[in-house]
PDB file of N, CA and C in Angstrom:
ATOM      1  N   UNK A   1     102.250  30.786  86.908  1.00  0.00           N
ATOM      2  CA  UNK A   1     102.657  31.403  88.149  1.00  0.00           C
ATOM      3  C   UNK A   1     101.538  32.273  88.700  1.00  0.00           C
ATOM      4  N   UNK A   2     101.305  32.186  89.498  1.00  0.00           N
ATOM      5  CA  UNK A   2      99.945  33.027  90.640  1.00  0.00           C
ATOM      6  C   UNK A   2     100.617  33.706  90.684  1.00  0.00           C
ATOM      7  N   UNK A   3      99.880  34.992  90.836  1.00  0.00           N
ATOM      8  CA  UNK A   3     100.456  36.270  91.522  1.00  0.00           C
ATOM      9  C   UNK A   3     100.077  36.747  93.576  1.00  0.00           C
ATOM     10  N   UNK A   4     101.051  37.244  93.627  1.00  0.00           N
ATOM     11  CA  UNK A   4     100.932  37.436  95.278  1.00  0.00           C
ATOM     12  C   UNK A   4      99.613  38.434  95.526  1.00  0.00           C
ATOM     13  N   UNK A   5      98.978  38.212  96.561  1.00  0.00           N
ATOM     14  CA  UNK A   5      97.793  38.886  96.799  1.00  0.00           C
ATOM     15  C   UNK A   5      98.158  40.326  97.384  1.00  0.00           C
ATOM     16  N   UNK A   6      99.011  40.041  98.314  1.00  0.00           N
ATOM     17  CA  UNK A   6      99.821  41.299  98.891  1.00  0.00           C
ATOM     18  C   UNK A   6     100.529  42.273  97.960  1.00  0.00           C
ATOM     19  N   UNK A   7     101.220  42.010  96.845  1.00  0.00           N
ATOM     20  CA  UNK A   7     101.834  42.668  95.953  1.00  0.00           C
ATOM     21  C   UNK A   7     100.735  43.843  95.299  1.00  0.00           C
ATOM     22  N   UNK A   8      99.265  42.948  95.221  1.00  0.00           N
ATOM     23  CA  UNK A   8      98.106  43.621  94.314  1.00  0.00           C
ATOM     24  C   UNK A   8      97.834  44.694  95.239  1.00  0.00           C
ATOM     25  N   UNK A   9      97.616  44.203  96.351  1.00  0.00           N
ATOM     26  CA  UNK A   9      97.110  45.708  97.486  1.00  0.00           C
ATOM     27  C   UNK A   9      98.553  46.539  97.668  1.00  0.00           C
ATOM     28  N   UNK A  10      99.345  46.309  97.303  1.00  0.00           N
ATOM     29  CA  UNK A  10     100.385  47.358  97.988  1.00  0.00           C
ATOM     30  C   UNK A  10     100.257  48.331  96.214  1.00  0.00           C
ATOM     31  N   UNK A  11     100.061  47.852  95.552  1.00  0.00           N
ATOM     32  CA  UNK A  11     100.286  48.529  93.682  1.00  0.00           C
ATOM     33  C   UNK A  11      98.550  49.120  93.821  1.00  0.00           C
ATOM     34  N   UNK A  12      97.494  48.980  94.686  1.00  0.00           N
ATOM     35  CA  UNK A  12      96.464  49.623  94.312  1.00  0.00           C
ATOM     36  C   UNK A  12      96.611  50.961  95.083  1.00  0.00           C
ATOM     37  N   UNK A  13      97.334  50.878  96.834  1.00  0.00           N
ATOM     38  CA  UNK A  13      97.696  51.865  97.489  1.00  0.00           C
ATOM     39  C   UNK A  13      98.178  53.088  96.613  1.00  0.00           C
ATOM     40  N   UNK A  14      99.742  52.306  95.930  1.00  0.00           N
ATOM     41  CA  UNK A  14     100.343  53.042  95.545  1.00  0.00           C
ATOM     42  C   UNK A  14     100.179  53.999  94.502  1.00  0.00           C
ATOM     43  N   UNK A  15      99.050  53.463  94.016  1.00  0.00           N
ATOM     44  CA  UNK A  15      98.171  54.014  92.473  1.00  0.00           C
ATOM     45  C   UNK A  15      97.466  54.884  93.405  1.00  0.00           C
ATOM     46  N   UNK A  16      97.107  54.614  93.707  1.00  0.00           N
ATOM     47  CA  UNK A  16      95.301  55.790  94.741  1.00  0.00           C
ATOM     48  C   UNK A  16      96.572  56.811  95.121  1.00  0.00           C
ATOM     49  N   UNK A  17      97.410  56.756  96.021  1.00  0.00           N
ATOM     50  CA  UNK A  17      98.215  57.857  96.483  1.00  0.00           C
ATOM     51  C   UNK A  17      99.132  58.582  95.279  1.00  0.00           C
ATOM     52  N   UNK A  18      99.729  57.799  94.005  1.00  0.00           N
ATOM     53  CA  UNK A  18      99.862  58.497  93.344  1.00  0.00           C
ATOM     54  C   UNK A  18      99.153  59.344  92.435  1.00  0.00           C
ATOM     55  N   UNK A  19      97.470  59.171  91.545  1.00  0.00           N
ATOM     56  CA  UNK A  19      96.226  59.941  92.198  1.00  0.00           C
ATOM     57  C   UNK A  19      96.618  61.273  92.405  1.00  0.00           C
ATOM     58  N   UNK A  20      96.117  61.352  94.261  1.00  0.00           N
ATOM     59  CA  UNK A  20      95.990  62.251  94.632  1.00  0.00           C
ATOM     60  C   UNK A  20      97.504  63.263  94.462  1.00  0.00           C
ATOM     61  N   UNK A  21      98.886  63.013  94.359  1.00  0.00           N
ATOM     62  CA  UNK A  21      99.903  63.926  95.004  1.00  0.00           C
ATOM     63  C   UNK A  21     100.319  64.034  93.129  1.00  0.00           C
ATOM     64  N   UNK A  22      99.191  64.046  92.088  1.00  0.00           N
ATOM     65  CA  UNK A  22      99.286  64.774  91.085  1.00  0.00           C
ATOM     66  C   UNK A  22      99.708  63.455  89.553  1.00  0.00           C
ATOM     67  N   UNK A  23      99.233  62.095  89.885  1.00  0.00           N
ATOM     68  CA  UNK A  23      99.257  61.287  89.223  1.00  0.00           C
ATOM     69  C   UNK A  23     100.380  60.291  88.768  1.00  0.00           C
ATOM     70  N   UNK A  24     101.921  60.709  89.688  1.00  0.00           N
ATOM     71  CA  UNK A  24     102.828  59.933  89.436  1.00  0.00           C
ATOM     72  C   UNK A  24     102.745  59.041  90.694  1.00  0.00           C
ATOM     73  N   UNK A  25     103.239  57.589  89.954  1.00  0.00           N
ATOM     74  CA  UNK A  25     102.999  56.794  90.867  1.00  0.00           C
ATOM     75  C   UNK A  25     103.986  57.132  91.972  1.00  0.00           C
ATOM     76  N   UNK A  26     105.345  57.166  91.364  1.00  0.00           N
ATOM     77  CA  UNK A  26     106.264  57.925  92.828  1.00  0.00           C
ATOM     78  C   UNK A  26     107.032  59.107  92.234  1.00  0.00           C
ATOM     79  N   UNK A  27     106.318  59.533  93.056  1.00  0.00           N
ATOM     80  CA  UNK A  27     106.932  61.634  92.251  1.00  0.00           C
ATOM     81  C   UNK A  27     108.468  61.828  92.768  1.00  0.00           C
ATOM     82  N   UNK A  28     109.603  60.392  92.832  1.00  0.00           N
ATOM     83  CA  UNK A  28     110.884  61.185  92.892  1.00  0.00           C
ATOM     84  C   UNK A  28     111.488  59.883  91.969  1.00  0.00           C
ATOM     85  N   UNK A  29     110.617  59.172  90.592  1.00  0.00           N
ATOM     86  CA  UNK A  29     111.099  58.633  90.101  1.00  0.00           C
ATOM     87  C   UNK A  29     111.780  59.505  89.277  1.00  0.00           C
ATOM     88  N   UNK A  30     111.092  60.711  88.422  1.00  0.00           N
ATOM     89  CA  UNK A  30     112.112  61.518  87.189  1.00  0.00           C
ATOM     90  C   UNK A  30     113.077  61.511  88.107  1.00  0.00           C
ATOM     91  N   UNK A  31     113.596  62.483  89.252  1.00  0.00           N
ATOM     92  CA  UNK A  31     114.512  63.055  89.735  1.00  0.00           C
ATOM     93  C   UNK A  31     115.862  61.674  89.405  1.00  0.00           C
ATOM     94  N   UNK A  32     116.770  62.099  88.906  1.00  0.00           N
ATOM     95  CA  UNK A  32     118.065  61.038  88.529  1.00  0.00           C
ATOM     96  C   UNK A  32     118.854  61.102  89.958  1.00  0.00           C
ATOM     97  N   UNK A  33     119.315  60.365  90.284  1.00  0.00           N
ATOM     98  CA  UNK A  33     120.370  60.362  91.441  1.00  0.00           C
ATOM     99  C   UNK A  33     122.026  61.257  90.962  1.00  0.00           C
ATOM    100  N   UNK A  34     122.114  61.692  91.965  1.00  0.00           N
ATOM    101  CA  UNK A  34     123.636  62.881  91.662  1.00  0.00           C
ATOM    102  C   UNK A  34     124.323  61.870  91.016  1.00  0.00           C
ATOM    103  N   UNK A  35     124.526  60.643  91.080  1.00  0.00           N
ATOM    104  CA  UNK A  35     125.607  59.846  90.845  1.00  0.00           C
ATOM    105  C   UNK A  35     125.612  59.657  89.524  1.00  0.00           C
ATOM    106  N   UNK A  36     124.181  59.516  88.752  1.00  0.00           N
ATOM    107  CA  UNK A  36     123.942  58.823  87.365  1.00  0.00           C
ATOM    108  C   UNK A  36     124.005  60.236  86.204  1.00  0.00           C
ATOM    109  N   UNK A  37     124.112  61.208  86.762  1.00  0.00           N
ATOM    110  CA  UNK A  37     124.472  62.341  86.065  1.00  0.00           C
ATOM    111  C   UNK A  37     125.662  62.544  85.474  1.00  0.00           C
ATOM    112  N   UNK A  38     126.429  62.764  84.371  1.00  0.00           N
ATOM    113  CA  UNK A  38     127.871  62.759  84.386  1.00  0.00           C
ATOM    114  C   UNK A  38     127.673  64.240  84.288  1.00  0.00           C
ATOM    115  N   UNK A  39     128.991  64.489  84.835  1.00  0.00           N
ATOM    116  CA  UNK A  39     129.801  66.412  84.180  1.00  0.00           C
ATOM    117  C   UNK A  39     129.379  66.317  83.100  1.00  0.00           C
ATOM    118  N   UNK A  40     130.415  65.861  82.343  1.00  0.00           N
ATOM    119  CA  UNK A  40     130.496  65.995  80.670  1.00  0.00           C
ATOM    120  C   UNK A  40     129.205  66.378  80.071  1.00  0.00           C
ATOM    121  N   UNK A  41     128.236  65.812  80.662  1.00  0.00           N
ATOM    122  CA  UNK A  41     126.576  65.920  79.916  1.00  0.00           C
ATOM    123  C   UNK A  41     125.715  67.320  80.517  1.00  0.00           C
ATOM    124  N   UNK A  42     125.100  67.759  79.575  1.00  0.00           N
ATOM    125  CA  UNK A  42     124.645  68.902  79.406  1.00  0.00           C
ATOM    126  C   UNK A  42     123.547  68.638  80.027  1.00  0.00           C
ATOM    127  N   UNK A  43     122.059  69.243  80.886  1.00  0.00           N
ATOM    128  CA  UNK A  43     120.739  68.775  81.090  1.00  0.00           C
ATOM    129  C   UNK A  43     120.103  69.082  79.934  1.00  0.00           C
ATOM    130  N   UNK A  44     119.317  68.436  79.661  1.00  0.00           N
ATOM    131  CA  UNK A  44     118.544  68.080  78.985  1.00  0.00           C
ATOM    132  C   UNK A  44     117.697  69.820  78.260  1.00  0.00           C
ATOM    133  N   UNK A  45     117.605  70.150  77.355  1.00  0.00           N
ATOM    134  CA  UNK A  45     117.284  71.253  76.856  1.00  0.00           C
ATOM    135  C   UNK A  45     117.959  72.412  76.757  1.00  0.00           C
ATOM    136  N   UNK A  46     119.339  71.977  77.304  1.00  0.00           N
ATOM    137  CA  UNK A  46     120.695  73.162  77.636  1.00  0.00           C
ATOM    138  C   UNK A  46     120.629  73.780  76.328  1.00  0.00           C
ATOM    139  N   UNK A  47     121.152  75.431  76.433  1.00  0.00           N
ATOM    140  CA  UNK A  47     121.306  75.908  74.806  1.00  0.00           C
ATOM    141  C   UNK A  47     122.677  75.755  74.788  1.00  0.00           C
ATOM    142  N   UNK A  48     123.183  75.802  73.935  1.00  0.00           N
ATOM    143  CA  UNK A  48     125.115  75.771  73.535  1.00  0.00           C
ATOM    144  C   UNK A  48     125.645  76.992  73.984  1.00  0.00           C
ATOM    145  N   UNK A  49     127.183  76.687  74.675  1.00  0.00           N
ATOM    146  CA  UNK A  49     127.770  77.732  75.245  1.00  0.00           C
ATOM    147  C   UNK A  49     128.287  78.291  74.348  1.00  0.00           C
ATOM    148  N   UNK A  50     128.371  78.203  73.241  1.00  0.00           N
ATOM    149  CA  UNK A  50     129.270  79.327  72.060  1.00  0.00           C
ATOM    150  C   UNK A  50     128.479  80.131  72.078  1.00  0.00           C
ATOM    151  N   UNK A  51     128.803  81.649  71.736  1.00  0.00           N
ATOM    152  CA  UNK A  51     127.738  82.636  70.815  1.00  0.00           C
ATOM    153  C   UNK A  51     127.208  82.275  70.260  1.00  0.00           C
ATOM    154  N   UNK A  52     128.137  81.733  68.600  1.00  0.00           N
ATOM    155  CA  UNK A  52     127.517  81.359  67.892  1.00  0.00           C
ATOM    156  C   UNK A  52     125.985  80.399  67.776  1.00  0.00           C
ATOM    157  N   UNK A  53     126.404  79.287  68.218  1.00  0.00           N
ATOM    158  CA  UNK A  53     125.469  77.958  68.394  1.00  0.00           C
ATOM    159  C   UNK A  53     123.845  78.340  69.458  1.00  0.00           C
ATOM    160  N   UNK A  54     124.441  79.693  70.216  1.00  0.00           N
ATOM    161  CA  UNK A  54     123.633  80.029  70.765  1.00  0.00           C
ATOM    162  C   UNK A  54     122.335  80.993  70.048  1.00  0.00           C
ATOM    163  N   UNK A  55     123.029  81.208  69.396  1.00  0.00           N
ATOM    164  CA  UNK A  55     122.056  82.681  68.751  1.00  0.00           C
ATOM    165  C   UNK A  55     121.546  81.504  67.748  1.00  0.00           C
ATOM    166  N   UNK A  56     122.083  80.853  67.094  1.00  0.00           N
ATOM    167  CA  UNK A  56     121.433  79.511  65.559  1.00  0.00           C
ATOM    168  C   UNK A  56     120.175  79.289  66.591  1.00  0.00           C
ATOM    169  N   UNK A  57     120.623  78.857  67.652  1.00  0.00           N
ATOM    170  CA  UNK A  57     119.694  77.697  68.433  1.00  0.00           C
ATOM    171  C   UNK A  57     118.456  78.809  68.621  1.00  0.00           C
ATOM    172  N   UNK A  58     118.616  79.872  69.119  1.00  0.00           N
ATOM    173  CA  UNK A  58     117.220  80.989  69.143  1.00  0.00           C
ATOM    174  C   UNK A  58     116.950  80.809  67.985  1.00  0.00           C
ATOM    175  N   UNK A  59     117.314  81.313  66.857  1.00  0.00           N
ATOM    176  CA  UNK A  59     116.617  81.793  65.792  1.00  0.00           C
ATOM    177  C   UNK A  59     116.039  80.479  64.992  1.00  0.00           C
ATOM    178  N   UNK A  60     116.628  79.289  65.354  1.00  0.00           N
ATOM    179  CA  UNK A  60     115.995  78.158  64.924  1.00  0.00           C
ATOM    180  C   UNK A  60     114.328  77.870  65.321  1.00  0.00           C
ATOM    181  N   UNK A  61     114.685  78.156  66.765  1.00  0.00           N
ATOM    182  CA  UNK A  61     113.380  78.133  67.814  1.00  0.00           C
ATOM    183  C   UNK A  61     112.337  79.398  67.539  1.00  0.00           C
ATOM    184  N   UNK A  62     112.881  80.847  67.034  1.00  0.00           N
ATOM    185  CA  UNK A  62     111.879  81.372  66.504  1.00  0.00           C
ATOM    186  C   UNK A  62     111.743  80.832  65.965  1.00  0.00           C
ATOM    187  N   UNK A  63     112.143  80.500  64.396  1.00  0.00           N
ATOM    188  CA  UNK A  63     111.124  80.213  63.311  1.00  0.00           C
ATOM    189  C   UNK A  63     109.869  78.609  63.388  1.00  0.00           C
ATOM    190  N   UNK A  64     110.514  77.932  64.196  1.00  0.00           N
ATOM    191  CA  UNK A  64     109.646  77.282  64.672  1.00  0.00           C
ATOM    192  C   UNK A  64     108.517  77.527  65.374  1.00  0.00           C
ATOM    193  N   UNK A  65     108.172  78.607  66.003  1.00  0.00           N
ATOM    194  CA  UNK A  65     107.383  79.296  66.761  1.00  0.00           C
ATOM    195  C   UNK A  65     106.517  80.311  66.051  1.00  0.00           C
ATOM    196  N   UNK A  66     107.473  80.740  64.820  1.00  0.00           N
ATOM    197  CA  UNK A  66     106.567  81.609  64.031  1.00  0.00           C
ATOM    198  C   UNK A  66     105.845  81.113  62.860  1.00  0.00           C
ATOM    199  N   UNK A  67     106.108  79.541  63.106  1.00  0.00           N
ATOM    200  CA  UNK A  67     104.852  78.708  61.897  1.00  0.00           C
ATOM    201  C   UNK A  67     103.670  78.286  63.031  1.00  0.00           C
ATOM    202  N   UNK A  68     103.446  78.462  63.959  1.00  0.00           N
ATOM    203  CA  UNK A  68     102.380  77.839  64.911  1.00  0.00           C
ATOM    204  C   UNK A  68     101.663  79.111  65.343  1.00  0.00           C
ATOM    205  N   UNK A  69     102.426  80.479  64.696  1.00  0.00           N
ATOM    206  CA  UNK A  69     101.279  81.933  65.187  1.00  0.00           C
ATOM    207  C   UNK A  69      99.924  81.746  64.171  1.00  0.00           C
ATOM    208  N   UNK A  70      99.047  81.865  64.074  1.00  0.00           N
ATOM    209  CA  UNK A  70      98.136  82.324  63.188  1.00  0.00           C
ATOM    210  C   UNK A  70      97.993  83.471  62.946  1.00  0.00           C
ATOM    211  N   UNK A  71      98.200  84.133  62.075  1.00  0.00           N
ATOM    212  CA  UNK A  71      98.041  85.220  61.385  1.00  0.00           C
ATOM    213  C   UNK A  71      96.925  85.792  61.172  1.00  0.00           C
ATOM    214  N   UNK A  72      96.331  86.980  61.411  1.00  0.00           N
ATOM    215  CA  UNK A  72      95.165  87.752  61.145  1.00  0.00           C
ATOM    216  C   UNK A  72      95.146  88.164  59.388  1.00  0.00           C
ATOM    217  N   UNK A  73      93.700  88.125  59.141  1.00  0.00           N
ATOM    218  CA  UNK A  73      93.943  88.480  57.736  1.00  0.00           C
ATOM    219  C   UNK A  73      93.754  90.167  57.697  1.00  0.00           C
ATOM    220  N   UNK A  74      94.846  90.590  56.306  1.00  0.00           N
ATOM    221  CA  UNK A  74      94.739  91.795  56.457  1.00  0.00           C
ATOM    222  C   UNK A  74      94.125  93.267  56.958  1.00  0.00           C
ATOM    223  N   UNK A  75      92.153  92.911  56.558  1.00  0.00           N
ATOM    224  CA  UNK A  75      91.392  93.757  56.916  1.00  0.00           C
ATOM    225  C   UNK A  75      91.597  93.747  58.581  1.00  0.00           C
ATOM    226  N   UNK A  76      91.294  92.569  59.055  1.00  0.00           N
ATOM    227  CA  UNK A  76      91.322  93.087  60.804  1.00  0.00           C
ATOM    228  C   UNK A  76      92.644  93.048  61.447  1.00  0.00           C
ATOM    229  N   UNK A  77      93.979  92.964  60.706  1.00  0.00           N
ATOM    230  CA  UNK A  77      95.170  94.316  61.269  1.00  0.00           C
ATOM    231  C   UNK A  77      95.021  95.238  61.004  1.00  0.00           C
ATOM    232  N   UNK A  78      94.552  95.690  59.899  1.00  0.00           N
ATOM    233  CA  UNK A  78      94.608  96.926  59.965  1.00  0.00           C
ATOM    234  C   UNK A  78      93.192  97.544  60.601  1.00  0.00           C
ATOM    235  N   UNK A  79      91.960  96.768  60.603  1.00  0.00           N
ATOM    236  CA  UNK A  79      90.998  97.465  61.830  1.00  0.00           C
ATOM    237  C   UNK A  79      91.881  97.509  63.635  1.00  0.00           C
ATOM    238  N   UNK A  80      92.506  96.697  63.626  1.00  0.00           N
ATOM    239  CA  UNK A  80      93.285  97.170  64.975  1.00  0.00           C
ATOM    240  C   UNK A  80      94.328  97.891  65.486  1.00  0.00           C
ATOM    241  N   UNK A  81      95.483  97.957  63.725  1.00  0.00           N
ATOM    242  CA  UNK A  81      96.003  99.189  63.993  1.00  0.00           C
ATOM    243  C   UNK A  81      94.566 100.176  63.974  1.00  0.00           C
ATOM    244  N   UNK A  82      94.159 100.291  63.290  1.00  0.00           N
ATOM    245  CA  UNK A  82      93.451 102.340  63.867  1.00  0.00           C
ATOM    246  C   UNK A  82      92.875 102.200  64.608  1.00  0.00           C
ATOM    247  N   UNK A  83      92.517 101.120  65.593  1.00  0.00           N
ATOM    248  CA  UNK A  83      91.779 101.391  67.209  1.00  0.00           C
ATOM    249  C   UNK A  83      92.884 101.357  67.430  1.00  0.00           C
ATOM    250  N   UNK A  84      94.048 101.035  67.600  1.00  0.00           N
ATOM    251  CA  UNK A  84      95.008 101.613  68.888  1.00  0.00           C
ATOM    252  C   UNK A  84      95.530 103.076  68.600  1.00  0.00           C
ATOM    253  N   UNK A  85      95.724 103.481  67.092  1.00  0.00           N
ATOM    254  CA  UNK A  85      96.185 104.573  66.862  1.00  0.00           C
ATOM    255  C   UNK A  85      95.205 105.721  67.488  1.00  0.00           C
ATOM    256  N   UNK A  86      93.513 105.606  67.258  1.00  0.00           N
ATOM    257  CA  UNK A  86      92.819 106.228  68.187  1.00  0.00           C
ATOM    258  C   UNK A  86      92.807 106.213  69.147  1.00  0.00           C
ATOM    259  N   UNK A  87      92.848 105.148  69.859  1.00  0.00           N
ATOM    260  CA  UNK A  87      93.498 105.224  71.841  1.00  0.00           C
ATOM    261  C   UNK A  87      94.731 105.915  72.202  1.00  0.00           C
ATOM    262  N   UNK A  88      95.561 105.706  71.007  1.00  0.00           N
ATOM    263  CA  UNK A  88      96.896 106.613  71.518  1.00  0.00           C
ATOM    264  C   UNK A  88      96.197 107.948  70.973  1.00  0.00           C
ATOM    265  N   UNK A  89      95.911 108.390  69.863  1.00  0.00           N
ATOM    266  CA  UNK A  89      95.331 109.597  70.025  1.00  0.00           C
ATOM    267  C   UNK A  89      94.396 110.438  71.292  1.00  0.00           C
ATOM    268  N   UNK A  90      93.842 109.342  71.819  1.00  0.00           N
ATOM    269  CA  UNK A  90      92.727 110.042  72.960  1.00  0.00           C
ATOM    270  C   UNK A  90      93.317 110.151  74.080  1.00  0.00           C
ATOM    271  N   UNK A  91      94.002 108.958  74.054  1.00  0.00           N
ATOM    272  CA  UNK A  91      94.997 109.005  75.641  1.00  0.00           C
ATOM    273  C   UNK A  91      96.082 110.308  75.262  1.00  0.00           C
ATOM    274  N   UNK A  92      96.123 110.452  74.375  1.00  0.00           N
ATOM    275  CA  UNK A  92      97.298 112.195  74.474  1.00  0.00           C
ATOM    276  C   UNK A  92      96.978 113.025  74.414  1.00  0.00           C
ATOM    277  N   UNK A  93      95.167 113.403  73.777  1.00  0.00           N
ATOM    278  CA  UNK A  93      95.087 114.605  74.371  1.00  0.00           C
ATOM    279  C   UNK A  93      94.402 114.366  75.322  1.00  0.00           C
ATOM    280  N   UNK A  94      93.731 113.589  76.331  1.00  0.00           N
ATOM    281  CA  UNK A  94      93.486 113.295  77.791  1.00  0.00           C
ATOM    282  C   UNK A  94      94.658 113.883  78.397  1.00  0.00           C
ATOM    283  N   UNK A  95      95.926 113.325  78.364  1.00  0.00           N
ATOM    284  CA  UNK A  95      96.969 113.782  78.943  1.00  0.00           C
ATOM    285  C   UNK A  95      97.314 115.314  78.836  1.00  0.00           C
ATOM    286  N   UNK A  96      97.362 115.799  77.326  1.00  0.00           N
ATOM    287  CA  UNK A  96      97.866 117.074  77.153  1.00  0.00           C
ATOM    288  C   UNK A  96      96.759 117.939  77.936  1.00  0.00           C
ATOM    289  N   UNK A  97      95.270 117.844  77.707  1.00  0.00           N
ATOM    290  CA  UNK A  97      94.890 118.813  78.739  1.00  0.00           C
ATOM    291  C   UNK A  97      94.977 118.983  79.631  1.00  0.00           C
ATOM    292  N   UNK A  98      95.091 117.768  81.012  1.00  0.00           N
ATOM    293  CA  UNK A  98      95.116 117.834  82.050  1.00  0.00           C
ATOM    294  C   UNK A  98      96.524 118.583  82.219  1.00  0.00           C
ATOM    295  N   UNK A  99      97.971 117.803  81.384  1.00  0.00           N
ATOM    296  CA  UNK A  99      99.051 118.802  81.452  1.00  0.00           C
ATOM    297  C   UNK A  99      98.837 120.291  81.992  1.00  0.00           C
ATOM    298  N   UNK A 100      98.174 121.105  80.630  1.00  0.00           N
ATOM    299  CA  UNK A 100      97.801 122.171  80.353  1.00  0.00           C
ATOM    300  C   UNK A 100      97.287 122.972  81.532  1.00  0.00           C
ATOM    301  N   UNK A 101      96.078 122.131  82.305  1.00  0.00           N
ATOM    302  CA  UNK A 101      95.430 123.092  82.968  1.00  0.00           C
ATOM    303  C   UNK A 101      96.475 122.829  84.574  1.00  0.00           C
ATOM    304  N   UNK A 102      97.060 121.757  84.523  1.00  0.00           N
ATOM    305  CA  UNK A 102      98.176 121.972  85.781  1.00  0.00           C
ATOM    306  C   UNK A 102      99.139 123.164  85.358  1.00  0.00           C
ATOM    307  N   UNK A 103      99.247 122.914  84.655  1.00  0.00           N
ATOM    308  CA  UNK A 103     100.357 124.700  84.190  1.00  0.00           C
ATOM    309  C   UNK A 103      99.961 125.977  84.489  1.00  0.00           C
ATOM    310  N   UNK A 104      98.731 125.899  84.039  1.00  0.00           N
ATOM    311  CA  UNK A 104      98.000 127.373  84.512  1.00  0.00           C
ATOM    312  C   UNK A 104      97.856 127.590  85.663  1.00  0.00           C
ATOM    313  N   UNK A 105      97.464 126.763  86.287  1.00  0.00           N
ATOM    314  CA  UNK A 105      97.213 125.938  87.745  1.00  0.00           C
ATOM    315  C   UNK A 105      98.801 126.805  88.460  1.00  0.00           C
ATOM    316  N   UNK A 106      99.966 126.177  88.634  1.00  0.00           N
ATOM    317  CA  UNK A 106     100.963 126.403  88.819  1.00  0.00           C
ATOM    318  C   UNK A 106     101.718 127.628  88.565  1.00  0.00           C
ATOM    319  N   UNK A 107     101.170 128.104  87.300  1.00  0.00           N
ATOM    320  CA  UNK A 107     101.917 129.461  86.826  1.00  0.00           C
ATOM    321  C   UNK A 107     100.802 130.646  87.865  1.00  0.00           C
ATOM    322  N   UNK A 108      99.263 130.024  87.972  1.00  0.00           N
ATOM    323  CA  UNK A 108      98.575 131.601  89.098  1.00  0.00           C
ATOM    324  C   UNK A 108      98.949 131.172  89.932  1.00  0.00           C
ATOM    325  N   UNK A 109      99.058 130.216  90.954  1.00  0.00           N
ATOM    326  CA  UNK A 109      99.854 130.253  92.475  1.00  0.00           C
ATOM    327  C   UNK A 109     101.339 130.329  92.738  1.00  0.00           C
ATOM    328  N   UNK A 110     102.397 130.462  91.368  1.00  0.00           N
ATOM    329  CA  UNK A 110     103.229 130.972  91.205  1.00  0.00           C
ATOM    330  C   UNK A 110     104.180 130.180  91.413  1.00  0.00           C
ATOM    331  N   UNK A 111     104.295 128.674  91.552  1.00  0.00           N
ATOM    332  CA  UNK A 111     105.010 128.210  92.107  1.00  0.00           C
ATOM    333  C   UNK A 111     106.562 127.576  91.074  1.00  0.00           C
ATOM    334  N   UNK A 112     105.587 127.850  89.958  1.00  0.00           N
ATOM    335  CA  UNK A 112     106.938 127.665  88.905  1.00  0.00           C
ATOM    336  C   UNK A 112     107.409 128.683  88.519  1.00  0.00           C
TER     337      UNK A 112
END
C-alpha cells in the first residue's frame, strides 16, 4: 500500500507547529472530554478523603522523600550550625544596640 503524499505534508505541519507551542503534537490531546470522566473516579493523584488514609498517604510520601535528601556528614552540620548560631548572635546584638540607643534617644526628648 503507498502512502498518500498529502497525509505526509499535513503530519510534517503538524509536527513543526507542535515544535514550536511546546512539543505536543496537539496540546488538547491529554485534556479528557467531560463525558469520559466518571463521578465515581477520583483524578488522578487525589489523596483519600478519610483522615486516616490521608495522613498514611503523607507520611508514606515523606518517607519517600526523605530517602532522596542527601545528608551532610557530621563535621559540616555542625560547621553550619555555629555559623548560624553566630549570625543569630550578631544580628542580636546589632539589634539590641540600636534598641538601646533609641531608648535613650526617646527617654531625653521625653516622649516615653
Amino acid at each position: 500500500m503507498a502512502k498518500n503524499v498529502s497525509d505526509k505534508t499535513m503530519t510534517r505541519k503538524s509536527t513543526a507547529a507542535g515544535k514550536r507551542s511546546g512539543g505536543l503534537k496537539n496540546p488538547l490531546a491529554r485534556v479528557p472530554s467531560l463525558g469520559s470522566v466518571k463521578p465515581s473516579q477520583a483524578p488522578r493523584g487525589a489523596v483519600s478523603t478519610k483522615p486516616v488514609g490521608r495522613v498514611r498517604t503523607f507520611l508514606r510520601e515523606v518517607r519517600i522523600e526523605m530517602t532522596k535528601v542527601t545528608w551532610p556528614p557530621r563535621k559540616e552540620l555542625l560547621t553550619a550550625t555555629g555559623v548560624v548560631i553566630v549570625a543569630v548572635i550578631i544580628a542580636g546584638v546589632y539589634i539590641g544596640v540600636f534598641d538601646f540607643i533609641w531608648n535613650l534617644i526617646v527617654r531625653a526628648v521625653k516622649l516615653g
